[in-house]
Protein backbone atom coordinates (compact mmCIF):
# COMPACT_ATOMS: atom_id res chain seq x y z
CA UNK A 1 76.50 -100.60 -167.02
CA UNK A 2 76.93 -103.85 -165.87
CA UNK A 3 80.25 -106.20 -167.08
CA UNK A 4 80.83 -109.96 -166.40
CA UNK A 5 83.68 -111.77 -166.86
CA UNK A 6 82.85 -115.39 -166.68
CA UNK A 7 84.85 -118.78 -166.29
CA UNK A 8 85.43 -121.80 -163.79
CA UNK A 9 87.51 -120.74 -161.21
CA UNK A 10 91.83 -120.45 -162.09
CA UNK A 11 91.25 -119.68 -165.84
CA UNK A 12 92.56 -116.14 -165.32
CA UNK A 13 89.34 -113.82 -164.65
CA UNK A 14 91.24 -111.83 -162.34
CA UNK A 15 93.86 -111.41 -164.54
CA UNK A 16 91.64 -110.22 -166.82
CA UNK A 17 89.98 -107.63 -164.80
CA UNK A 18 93.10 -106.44 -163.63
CA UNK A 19 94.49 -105.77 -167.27
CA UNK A 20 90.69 -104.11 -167.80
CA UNK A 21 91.94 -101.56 -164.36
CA UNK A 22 94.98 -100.63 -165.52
CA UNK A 23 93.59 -99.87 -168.92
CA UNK A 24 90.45 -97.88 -167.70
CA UNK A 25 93.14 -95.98 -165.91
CA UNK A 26 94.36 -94.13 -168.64
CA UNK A 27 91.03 -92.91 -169.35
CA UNK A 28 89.50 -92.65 -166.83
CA UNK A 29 88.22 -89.10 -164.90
CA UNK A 30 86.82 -90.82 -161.69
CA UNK A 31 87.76 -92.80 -159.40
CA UNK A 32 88.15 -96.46 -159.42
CA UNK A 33 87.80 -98.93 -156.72
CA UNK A 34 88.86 -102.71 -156.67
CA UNK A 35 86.54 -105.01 -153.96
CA UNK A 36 88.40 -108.03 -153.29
CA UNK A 37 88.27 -110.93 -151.20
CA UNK A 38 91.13 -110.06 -149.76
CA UNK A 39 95.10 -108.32 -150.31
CA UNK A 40 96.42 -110.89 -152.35
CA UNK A 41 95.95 -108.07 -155.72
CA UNK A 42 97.29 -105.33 -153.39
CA UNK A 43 100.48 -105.07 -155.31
CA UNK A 44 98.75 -105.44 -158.70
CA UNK A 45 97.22 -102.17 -158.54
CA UNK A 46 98.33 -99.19 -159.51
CA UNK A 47 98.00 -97.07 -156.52
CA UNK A 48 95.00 -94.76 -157.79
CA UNK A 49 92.85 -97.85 -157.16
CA UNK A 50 91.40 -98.20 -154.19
CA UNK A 51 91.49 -101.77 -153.04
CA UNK A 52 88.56 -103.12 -150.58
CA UNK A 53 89.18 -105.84 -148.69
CA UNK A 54 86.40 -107.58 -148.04
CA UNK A 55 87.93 -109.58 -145.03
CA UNK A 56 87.93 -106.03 -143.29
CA UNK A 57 84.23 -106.26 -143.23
CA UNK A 58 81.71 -108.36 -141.24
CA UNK A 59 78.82 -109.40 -143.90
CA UNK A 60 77.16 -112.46 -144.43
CA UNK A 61 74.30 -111.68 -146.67
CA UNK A 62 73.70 -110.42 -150.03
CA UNK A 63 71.94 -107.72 -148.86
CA UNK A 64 74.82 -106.46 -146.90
CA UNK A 65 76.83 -107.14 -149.58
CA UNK A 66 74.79 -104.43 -151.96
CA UNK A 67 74.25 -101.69 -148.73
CA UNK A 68 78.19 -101.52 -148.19
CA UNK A 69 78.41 -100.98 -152.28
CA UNK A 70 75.79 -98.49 -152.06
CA UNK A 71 77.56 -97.09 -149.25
CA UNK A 72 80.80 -96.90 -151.00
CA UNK A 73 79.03 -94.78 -154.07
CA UNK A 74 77.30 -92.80 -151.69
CA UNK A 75 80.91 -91.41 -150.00
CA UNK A 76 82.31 -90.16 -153.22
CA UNK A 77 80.26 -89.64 -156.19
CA UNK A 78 82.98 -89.63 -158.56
CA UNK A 79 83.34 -93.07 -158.58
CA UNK A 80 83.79 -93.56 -162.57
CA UNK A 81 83.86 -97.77 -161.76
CA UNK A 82 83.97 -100.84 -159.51
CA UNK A 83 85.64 -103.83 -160.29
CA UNK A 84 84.32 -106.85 -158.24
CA UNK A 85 87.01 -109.45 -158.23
CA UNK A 86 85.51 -113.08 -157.09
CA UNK A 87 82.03 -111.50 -157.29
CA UNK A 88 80.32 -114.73 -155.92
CA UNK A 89 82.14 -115.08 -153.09
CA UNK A 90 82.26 -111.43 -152.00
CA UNK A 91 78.76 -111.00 -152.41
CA UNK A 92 77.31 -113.80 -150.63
CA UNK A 93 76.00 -115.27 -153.84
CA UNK A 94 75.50 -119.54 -154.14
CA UNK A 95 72.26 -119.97 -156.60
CA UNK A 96 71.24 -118.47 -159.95
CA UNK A 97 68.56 -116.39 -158.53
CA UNK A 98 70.43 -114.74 -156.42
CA UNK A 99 73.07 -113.75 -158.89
CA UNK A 100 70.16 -112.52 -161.23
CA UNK A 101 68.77 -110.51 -158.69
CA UNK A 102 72.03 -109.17 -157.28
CA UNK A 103 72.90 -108.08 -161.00
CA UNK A 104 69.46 -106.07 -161.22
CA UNK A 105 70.06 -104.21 -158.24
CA UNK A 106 74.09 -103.33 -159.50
CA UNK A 107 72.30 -102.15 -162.88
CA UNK A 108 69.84 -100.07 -160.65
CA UNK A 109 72.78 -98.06 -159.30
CA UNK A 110 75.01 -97.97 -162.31
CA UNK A 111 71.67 -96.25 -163.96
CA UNK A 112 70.72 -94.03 -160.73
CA UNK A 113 74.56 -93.08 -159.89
CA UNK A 114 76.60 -93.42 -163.18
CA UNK A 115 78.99 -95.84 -161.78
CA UNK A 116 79.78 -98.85 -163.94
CA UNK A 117 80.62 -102.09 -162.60
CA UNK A 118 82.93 -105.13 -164.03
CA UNK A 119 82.56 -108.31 -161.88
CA UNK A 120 84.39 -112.01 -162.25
CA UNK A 121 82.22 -114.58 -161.48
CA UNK A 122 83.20 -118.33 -161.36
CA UNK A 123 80.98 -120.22 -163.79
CA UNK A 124 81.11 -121.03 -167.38
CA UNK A 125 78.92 -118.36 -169.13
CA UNK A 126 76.27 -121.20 -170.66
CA UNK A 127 75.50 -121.88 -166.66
CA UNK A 128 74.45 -118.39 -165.78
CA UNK A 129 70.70 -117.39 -165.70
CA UNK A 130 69.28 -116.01 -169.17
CA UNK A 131 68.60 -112.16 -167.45
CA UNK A 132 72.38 -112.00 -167.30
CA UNK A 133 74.23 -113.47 -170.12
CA UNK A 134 73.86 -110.15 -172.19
CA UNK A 135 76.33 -108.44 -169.54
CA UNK A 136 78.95 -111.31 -170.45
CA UNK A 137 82.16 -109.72 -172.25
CA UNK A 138 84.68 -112.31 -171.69
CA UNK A 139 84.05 -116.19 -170.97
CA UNK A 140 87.04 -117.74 -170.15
């Protein structure tokens, strides 16, 4: 499953998501992992969460973006969820179709792996492409 958190940027998607972490953690069996633009949430985690920096990591492309999270499943496969905080930016993402596609292919592996993922992205939820506005749960 696919999640999207939606709003123009500083109306308090992250804080959403992290309030979403620290309530999947008392449920949750698996692990959890947080992908970040950088350390600034560090200290908002609870320490179960693994916390990926993406600052640590030389990517440019979408493509790269969606091996490395492949990657990351493929190194422990009891990742329960991944929480992609500033999921435009971290993913390389700057037009509609790309954001549609990228969204298809994070579906793919929720399906194929049984990992769910919860992204923020930075746009009002009526300017996102049709093929993704189902996965909205919050517009901010």
């Amino acid at each position: 499953m696919v999640e999207i958190i939606t709003g123009e940027k500083g109306k308090g998607k992250t804080r959403v998501l992290l309030d979403k972490v620290h309530e999947d953690l008392k449920k949750c069996g698996g692990s959890l992992i947080f992908i970040d633009k950088n350390n600034h949430h560090m200290f908002d985690l609870d320490s179960r969460v693994r916390l990926i920096n993406m600052e640590d990591f030389d990517m440019s492309t979408t493509g790269e973006f969606l091996g490395f999270v492949s990657g990351i499943i493929s190194s422990n496969r009891d990742i329960e969820k991944i929480y992609l905080d500033s999921f435009l930016t971290t993913a390389f993402i700057d037009d509609a179709d790309s954001l549609a596609d990228a969204v298809e292919k994070l579906k793919a592996l929720s399906e194929k792996f049984e990992t769910d993922f919860l992204l923020s992205v930075s746009k009002k939820s009526e300017d996102l492409p049709e093929s993704v506005k189902s996965a909205v749960i919050a517009s901010l």
